[in-house]
Every structure is written in structure tokens, then in C-alpha cells.
N, C-alpha and C. Protein backbone atom coordinates (compact mmCIF):
# COMPACT_ATOMS: atom_id res chain seq x y z
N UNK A 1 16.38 -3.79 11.15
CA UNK A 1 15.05 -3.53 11.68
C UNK A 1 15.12 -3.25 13.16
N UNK A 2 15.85 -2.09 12.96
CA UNK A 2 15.95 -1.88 15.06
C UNK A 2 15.44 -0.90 15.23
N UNK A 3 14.79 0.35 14.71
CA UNK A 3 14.10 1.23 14.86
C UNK A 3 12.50 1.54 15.60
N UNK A 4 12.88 1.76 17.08
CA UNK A 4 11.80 1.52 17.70
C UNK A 4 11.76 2.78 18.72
N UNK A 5 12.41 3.77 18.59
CA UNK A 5 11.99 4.86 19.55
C UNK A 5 11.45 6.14 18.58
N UNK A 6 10.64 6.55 19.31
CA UNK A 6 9.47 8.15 19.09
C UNK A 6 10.22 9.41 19.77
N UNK A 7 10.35 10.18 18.84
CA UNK A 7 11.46 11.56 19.07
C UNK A 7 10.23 12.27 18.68
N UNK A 8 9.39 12.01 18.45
CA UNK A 8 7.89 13.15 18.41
C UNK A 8 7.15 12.94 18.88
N UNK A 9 6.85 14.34 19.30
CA UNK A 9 5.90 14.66 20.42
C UNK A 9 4.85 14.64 19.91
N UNK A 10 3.35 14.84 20.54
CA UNK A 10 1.68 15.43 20.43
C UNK A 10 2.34 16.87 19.22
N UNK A 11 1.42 16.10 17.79
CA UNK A 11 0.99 17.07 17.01
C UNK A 11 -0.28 17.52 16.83
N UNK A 12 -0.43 17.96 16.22
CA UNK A 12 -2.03 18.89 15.67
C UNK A 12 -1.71 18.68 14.21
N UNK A 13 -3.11 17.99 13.85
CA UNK A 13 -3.43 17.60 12.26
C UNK A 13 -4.74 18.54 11.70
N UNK A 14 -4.63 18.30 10.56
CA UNK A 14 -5.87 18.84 10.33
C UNK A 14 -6.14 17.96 8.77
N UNK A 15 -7.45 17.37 8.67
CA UNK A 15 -7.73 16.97 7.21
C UNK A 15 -9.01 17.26 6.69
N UNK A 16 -8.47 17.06 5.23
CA UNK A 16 -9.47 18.34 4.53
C UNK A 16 -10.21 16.89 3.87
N UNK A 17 -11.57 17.26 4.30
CA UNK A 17 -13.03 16.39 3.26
C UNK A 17 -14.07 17.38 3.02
N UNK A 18 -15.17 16.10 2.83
CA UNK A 18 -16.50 16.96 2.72
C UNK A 18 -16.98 17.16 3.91
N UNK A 19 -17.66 18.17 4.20
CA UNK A 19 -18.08 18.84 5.05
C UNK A 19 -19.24 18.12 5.89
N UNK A 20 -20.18 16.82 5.20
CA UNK A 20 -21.14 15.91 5.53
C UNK A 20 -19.90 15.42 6.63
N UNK A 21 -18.97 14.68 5.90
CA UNK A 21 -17.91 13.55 6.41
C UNK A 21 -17.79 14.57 7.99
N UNK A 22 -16.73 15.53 7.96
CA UNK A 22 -16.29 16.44 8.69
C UNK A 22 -17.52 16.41 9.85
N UNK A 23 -18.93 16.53 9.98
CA UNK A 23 -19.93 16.49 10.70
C UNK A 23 -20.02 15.38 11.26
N UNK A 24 -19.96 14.38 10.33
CA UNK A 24 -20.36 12.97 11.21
C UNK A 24 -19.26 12.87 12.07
N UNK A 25 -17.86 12.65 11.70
CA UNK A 25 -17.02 12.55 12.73
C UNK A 25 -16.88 13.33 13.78
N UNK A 26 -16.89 14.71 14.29
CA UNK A 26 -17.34 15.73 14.76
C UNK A 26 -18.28 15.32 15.53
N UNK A 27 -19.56 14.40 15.33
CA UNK A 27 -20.49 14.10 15.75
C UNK A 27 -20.18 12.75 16.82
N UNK A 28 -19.23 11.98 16.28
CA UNK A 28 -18.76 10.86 16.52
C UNK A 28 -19.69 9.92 16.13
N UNK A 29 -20.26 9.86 14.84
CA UNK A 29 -21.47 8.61 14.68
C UNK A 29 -20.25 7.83 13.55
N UNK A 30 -18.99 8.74 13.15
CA UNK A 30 -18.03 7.84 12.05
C UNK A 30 -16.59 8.16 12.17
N UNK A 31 -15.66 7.15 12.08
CA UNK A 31 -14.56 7.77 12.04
C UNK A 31 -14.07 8.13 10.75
N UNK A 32 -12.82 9.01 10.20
CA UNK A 32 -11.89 8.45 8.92
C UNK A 32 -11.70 7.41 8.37
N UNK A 33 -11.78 7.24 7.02
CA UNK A 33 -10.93 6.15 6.92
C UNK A 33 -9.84 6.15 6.26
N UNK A 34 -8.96 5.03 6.42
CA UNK A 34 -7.44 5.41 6.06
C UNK A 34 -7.38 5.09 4.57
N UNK A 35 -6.54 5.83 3.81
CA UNK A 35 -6.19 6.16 2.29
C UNK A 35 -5.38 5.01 1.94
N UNK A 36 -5.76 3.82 0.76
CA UNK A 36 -5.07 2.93 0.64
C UNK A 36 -4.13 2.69 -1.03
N UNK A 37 -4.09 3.71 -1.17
CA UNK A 37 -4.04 4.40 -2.25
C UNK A 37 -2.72 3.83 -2.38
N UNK A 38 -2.15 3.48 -4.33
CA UNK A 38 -1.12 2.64 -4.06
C UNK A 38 -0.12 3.36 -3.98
N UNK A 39 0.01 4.84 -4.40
CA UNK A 39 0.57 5.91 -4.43
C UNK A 39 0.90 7.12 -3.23
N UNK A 40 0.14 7.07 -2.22
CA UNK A 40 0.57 7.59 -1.43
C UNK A 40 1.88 8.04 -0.53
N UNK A 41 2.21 8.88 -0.05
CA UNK A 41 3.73 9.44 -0.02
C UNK A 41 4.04 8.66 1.46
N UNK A 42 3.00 8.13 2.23
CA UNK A 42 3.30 7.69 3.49
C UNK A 42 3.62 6.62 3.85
N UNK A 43 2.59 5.96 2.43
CA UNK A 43 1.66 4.29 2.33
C UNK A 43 0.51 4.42 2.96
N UNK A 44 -0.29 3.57 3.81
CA UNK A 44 -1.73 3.59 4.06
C UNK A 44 -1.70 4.12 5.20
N UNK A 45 -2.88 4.82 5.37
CA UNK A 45 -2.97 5.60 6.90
C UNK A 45 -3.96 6.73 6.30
N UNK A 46 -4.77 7.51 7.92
CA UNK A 46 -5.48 8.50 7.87
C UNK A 46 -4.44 9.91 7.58
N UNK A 47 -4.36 9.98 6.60
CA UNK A 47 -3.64 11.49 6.34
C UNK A 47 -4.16 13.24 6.79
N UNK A 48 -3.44 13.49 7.50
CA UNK A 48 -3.22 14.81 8.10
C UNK A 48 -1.74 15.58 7.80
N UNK A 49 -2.72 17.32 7.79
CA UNK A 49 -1.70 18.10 7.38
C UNK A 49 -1.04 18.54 8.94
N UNK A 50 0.35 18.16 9.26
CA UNK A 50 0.52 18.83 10.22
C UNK A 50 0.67 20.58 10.57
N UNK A 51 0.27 21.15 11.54
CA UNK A 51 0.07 22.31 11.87
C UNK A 51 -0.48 23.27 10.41
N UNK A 52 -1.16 22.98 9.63
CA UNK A 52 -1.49 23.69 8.69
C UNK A 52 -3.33 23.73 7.44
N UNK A 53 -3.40 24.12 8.66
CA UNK A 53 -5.12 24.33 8.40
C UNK A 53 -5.79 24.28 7.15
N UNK A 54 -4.52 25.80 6.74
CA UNK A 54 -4.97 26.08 5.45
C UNK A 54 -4.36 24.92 4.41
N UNK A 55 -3.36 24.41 4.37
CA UNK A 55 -3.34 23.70 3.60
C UNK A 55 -4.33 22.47 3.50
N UNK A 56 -4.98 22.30 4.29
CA UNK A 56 -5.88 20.86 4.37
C UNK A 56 -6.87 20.97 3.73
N UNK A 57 -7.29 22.69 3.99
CA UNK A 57 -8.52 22.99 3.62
C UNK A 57 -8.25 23.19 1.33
N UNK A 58 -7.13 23.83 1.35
CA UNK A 58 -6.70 23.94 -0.06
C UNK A 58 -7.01 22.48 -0.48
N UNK A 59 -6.03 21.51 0.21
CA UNK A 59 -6.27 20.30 -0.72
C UNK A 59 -7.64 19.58 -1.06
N UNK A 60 -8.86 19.55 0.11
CA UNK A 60 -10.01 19.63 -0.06
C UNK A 60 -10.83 20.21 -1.24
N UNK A 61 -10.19 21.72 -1.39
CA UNK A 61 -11.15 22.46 -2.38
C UNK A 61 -10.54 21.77 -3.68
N UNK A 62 -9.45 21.79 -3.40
CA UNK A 62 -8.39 21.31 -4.99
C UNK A 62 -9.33 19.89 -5.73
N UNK A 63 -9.49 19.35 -4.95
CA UNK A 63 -10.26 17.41 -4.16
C UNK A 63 -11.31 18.22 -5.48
N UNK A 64 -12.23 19.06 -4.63
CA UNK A 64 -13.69 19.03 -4.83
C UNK A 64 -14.01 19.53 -6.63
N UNK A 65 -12.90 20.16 -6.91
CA UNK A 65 -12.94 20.69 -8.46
C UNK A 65 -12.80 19.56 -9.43
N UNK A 66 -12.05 17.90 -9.16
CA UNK A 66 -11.99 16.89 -10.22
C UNK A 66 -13.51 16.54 -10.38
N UNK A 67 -13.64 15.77 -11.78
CA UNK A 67 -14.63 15.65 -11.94
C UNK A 67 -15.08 14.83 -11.10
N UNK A 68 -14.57 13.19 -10.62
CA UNK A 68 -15.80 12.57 -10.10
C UNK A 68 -15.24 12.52 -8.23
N UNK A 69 -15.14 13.73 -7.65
CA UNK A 69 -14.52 13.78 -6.62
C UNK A 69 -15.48 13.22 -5.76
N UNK A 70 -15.44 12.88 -4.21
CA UNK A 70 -16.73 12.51 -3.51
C UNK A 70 -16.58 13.77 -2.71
N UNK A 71 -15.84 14.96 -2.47
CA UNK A 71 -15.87 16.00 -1.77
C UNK A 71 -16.37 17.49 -2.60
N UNK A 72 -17.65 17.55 -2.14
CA UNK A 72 -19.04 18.19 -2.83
C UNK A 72 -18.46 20.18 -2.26
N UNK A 73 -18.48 20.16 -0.54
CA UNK A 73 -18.20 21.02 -0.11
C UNK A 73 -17.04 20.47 1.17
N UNK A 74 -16.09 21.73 0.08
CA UNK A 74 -14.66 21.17 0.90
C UNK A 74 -14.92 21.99 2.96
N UNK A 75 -14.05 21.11 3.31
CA UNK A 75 -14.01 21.09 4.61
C UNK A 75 -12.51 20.77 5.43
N UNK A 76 -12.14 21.28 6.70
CA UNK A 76 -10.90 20.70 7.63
C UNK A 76 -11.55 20.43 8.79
N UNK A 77 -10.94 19.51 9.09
CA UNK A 77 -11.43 18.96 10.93
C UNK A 77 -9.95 19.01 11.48
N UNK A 78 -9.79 19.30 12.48
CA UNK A 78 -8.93 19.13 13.16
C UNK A 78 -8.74 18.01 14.40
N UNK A 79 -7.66 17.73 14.21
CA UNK A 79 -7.14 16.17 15.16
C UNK A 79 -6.05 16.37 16.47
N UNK A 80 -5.92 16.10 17.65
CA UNK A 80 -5.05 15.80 18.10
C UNK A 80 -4.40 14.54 18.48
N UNK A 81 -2.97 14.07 17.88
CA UNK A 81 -2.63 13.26 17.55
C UNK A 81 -0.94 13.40 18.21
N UNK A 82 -1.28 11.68 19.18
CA UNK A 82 0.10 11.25 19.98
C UNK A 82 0.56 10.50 19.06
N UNK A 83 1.83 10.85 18.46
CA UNK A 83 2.34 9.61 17.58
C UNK A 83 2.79 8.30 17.66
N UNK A 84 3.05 7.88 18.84
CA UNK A 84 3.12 6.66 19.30
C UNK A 84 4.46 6.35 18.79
N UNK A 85 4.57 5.07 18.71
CA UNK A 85 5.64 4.62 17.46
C UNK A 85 5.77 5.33 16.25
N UNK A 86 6.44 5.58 16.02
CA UNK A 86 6.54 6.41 15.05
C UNK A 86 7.69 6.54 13.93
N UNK A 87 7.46 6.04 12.41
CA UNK A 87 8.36 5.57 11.38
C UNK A 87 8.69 7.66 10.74
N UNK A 88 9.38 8.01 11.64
CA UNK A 88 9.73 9.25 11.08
C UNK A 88 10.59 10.09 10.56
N UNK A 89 10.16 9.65 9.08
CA UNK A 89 11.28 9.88 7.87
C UNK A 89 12.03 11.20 8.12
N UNK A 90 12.13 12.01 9.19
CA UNK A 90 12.81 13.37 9.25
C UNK A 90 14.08 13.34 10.36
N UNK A 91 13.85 11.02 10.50
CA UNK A 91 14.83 10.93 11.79
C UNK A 91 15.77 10.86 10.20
N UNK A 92 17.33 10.92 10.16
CA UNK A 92 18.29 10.40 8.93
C UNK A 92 18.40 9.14 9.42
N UNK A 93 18.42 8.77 10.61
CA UNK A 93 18.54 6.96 10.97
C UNK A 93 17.46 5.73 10.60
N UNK A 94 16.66 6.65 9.65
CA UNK A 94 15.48 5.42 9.32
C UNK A 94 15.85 5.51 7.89
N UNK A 95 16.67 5.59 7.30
CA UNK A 95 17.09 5.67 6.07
C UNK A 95 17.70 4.08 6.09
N UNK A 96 18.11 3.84 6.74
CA UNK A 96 19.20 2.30 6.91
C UNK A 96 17.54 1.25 6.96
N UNK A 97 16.76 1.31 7.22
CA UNK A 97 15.97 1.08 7.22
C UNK A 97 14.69 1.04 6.39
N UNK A 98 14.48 2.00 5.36
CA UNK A 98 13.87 1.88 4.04
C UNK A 98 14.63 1.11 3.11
N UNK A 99 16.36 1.44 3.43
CA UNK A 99 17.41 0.74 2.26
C UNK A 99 16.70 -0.74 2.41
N UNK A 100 16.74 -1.00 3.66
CA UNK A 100 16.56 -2.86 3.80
C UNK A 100 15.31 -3.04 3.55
N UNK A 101 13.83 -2.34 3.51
CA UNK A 101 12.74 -2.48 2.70
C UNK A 101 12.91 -2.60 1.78
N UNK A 102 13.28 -1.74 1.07
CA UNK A 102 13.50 -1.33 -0.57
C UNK A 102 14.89 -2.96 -1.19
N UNK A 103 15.60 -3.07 -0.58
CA UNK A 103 16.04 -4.15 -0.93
C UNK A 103 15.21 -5.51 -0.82
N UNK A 104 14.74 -5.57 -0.14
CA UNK A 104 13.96 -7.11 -0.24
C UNK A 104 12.35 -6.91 -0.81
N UNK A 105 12.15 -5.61 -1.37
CA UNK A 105 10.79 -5.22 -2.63
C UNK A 105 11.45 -5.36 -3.67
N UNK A 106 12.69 -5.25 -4.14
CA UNK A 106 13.63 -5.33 -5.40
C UNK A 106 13.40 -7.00 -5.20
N UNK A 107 14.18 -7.46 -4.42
CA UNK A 107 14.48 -8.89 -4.52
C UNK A 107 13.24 -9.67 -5.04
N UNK A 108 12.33 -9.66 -4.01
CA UNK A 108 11.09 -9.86 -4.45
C UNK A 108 10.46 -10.33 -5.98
N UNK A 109 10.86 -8.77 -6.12
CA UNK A 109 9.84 -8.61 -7.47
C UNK A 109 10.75 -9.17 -8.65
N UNK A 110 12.03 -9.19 -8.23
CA UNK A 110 12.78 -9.97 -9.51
C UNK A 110 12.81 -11.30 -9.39
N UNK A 111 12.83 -12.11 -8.58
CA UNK A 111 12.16 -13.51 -7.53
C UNK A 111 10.75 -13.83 -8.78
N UNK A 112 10.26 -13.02 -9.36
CA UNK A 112 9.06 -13.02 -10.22
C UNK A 112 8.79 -12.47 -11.43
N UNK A 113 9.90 -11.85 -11.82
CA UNK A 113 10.34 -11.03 -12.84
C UNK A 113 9.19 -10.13 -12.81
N UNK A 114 8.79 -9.58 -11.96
CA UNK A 114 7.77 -8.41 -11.86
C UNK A 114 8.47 -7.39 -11.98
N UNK A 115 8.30 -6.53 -12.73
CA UNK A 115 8.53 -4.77 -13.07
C UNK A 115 8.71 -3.99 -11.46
N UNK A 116 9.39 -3.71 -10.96
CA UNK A 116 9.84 -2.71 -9.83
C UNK A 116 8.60 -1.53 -9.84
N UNK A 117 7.63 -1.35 -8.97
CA UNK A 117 6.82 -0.24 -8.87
C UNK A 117 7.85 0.86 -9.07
N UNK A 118 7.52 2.14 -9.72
CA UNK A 118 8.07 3.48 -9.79
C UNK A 118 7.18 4.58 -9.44
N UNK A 119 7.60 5.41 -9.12
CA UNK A 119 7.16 6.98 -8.72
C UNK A 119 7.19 7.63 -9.53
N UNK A 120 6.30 8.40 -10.21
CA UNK A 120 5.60 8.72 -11.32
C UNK A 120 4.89 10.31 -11.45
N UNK A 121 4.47 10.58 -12.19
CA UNK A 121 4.19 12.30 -12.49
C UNK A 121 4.86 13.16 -11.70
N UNK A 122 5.77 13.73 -12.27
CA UNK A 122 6.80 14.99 -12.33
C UNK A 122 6.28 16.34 -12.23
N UNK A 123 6.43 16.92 -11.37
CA UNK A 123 5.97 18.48 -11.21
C UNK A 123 7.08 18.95 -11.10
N UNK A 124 7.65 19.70 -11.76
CA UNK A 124 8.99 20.62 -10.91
C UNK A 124 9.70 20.03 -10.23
N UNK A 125 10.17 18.18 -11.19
CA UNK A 125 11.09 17.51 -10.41
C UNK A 125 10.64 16.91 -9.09
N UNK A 126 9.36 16.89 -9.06
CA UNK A 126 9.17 16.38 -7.17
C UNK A 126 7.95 15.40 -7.81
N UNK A 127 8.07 13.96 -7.75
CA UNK A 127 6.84 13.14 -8.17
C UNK A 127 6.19 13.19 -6.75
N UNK A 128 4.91 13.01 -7.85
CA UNK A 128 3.22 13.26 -7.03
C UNK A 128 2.40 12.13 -7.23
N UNK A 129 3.18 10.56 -6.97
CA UNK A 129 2.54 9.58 -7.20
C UNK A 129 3.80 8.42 -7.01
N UNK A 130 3.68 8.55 -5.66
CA UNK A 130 4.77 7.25 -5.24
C UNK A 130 4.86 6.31 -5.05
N UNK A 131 4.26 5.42 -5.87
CA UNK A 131 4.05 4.14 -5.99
C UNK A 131 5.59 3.16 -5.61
N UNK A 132 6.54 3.63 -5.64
CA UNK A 132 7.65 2.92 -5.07
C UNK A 132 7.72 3.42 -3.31
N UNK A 133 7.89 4.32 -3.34
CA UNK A 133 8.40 4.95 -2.01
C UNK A 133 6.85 4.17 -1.00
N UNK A 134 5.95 4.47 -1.31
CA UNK A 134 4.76 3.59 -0.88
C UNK A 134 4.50 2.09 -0.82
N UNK A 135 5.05 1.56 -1.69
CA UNK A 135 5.51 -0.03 -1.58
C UNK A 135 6.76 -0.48 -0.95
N UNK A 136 7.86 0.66 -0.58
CA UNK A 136 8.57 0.37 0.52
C UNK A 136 8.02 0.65 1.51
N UNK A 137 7.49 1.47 2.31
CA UNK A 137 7.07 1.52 3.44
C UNK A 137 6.08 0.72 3.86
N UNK A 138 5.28 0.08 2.89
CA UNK A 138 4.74 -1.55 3.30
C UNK A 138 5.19 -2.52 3.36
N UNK A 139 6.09 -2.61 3.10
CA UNK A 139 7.54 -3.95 2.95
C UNK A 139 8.15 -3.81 4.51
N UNK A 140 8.75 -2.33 4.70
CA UNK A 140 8.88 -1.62 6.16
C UNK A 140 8.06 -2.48 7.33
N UNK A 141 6.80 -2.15 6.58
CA UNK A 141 6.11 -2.85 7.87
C UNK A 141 5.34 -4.28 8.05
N UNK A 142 5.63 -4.50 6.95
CA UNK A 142 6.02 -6.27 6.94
C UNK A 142 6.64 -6.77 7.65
N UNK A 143 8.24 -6.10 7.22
CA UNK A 143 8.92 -6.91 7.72
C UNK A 143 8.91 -6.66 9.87
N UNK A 144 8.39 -5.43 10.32
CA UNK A 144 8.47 -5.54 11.53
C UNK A 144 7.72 -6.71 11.73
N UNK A 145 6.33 -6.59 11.49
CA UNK A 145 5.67 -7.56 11.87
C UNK A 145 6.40 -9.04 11.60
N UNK A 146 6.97 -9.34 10.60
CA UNK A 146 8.14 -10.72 10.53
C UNK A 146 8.79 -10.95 11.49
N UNK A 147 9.49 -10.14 11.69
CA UNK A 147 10.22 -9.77 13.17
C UNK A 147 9.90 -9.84 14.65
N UNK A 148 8.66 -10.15 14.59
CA UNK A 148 7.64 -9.58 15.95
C UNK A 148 8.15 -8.27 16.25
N UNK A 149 8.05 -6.86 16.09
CA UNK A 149 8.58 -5.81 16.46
C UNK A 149 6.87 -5.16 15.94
N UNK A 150 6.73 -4.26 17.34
CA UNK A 150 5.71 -3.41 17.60
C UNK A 150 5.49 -2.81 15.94
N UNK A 151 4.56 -2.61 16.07
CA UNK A 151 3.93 -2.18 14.62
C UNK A 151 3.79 -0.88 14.75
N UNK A 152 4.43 0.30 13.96
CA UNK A 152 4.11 1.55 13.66
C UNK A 152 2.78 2.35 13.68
N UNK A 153 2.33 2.78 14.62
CA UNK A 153 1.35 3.87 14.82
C UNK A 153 0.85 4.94 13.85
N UNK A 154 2.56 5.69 13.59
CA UNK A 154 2.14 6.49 12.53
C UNK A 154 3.72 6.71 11.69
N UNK A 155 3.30 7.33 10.85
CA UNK A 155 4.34 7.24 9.84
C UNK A 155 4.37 9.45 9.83
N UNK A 156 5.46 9.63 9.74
CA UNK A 156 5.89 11.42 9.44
C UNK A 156 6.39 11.98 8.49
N UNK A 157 6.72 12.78 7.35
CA UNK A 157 7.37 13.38 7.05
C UNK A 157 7.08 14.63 6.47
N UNK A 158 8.06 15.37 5.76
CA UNK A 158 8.47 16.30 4.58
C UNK A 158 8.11 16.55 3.44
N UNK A 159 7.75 17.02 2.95
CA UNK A 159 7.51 17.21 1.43
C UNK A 159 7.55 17.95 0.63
N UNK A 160 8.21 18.61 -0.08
CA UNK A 160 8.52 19.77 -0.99
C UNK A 160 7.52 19.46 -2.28
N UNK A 161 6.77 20.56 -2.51
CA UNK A 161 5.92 20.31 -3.88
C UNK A 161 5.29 21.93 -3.90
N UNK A 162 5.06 21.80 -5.11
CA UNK A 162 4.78 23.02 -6.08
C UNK A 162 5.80 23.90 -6.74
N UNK A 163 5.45 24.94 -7.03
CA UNK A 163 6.03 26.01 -8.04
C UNK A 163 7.53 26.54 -6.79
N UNK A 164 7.90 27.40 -7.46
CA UNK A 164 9.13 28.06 -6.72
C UNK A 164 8.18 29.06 -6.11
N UNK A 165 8.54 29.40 -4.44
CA UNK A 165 7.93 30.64 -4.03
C UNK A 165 8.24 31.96 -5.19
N UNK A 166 9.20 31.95 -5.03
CA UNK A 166 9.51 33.13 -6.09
C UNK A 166 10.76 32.57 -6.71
N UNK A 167 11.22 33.75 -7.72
CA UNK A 167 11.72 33.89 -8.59
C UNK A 167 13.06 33.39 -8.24
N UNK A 168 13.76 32.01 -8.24
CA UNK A 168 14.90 32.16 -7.53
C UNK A 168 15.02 31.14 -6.36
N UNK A 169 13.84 30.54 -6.11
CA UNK A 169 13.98 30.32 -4.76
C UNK A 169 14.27 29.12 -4.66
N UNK A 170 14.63 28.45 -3.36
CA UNK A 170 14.52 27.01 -3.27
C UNK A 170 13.40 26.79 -2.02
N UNK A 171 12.63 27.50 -1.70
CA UNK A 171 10.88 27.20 -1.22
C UNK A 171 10.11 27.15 -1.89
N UNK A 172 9.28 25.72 -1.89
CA UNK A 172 7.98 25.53 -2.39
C UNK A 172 6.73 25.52 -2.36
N UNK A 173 5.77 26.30 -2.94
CA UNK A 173 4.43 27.19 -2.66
C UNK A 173 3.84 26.44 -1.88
N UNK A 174 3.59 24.45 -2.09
CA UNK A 174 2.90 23.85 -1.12
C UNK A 174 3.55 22.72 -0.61
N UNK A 175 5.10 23.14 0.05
CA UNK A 175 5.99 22.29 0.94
C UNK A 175 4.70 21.73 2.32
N UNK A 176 4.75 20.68 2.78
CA UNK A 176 4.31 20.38 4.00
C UNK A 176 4.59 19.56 4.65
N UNK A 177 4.35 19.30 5.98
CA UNK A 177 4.65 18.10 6.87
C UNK A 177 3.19 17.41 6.50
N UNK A 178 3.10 16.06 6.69
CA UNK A 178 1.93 15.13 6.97
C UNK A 178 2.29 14.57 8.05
N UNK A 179 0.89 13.57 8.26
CA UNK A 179 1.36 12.65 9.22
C UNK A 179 0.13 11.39 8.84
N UNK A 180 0.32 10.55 8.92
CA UNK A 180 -0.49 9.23 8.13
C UNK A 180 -0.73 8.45 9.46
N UNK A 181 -2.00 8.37 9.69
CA UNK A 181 -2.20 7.34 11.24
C UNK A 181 -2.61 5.93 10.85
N UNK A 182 -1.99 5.31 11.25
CA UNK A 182 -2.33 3.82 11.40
C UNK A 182 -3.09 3.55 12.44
N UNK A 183 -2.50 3.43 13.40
CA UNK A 183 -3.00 2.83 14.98
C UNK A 183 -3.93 3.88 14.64
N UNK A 184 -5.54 3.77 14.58
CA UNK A 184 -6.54 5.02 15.10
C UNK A 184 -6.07 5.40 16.48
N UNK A 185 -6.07 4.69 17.45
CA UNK A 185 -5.91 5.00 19.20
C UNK A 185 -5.16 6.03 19.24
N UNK A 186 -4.36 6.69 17.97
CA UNK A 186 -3.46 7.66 18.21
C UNK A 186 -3.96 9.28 17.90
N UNK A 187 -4.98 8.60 17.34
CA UNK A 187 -5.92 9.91 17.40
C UNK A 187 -6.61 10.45 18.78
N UNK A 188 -6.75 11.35 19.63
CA UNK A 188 -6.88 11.58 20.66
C UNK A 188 -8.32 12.02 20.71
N UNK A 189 -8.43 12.83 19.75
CA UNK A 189 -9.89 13.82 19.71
C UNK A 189 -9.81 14.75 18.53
N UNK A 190 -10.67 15.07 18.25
CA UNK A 190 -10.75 15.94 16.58
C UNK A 190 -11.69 17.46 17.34
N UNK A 191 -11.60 18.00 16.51
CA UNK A 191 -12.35 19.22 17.30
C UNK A 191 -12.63 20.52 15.61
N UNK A 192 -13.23 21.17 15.96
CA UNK A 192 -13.87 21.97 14.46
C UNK A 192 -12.95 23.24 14.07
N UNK A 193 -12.71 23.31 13.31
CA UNK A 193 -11.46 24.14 12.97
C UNK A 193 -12.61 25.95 12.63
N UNK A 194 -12.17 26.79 12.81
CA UNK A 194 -13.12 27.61 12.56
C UNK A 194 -12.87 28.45 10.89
């Protein structure tokens, strides 16, 4: 658990809601709130698409077509966002570091003979419901806090998902960066995407 320096700079987010939501914050009468979802690819945090508008706005509309969605008319706001501390899975040196999460969530759960959370629905080989990878990165930040070690701001990475660009390829139609905020303070200012 020695992972404590930020190799990223001020990004630009953008996240896709309803367009009410998108106003009030805009307005500043509300902020986001963060996704606590047990599945999430980050773990908990305000999720943003980095540098990619359109994708925020896609996932929004995508949002607004399930049946009992709460996003009526899809929308993107845009964020500027200092990452602070920053758990960023695109360093390879935080890998030594999920291992030792992920080992003491194993231990744990056999400590109780509880079933190991797994990562779940398969698209083209890339699961879209990470219920493990998401229960390590809360273990992650457990254990800083065990530790007394500064608590993660925001969390970064990668993600390969969807179809093959084409015929052949190894690019995927909706690869993206995110970025998941914890610390709000790391949000700087949001501003209206046009």
C-alpha cells in the first residue's frame, strides 16, 4: 500500500443524464451524485467520460431507452476535473496493489465461506458488470484508510467494449477512458456542453 503519487494532470469529463438533472447542476441548486452500483468498473464515484462528449451523451440516450430509466431526455454536462490523488489503473505499478486488495477480498470471504463476487455479462469477451473488479477497489480503499494513507480522490482508467470497429480489428466501437470522482472538491466547475 505505497501508492501515493498523481501522474495526471487536469482532465475534461463529460456525463451524460437527464437534462432536468444537467440544469440544476448547471444552475448550482444540486450536485451529482456518485454511482454506488455494486458493479461498476471504477467502484463508487461520480462517473465521467473522459475527453468524449459524444460518448456521454450516447450512454445517456442508451440510459433513456430501458424501461424504468430515470433519464426522460438524455443530456452531457461537462466537468473540469483536477485528479488529485489518483488510483490510476493505466499506471502498471498499481497492479501490485489491486493483487493485495484482491487478496485480502479472497481471504475474507473464505474467512466466511462466502462465494467470491464475480464479473459477469460477456459481450465480445469484455464483462459489463464488475462486481469483482469493483469489490476490489473498495477493499483498495479500505485498506488505505487502515493504513492512515490519504484517501483517493479519483480513480482512472481504460476500457475496451463493444463490437470490432471493423472487420478484423482489435478497436472497439465504444473503447473509453472514465474517470470516477470521489473527493467532489476535485470537481472544479461544470460548464454546458453545446
Amino acid at each position: 500500500m505505497s501508492r501515493t503519487k498523481n501522474t495526471l494532470g487536469p482532465v475534461i469529463g463529460y456525463h451524460g443524464c437527464d437534462q432536468e438533472i444537467a440544469e440544476k447542476v448547471l444552475a448550482g441548486l444540486e450536485g451529482l451524485k456518485p454511482s454506488e452500483n455494486d458493479y461498476d468498473w471504477l467502484g463508487p464515484g461520480i462517473y465521467f467520460w473522459v475527453d468524449s462528449k459524444e460518448r456521454g451523451l450516447q450512454w445517456a440516450t442508451e440510459q433513456s431507452q430501458r424501461q424504468y430509466s430515470k433519464i426522460k431526455n438524455p443530456a452531457v454536462i461537462g466537468a473540469f476535473i483536477h485528479p488529485g490523488l489518483c488510483l490510476n489503473l493505466t499506471d502498471y505499478g498499481v497492479n501490485e496493489d489491486l493483487l493485495e486488495a484482491y487478496d485480502v477480498l479472497k481471504t475474507s470471504f473464505a474467512s466466511t465461506q462466502t462465494e467470491l463476487p464475480t464479473n459477469k455479462t460477456r459481450r465480445n469477451g469484455i464483462f459489463m458488470q464488475r462486481q469483482l473488479d469493483c469489490a476490489t477497489i473498495k477493499v483498495l480503499h479500505e485498506m488505505r484508510e487502515l493504513h492512515n494513507q490519504a484517501a483517493y480522490d479519483t480513480v482512472y482508467g481504460v476500457f475496451e467494449e463493444g463490437d470490432e470497429l471493423f472487420a478484423g480489428s482489435g478497436f472497439k466501437a465504444k473503447t473509453h477512458v472514465q474517470i470516477a470522482v470521489l473527493n467532489q472538491a476535485s470537481i472544479l466547475g461544470y460548464f454546458r456542453v453545446a
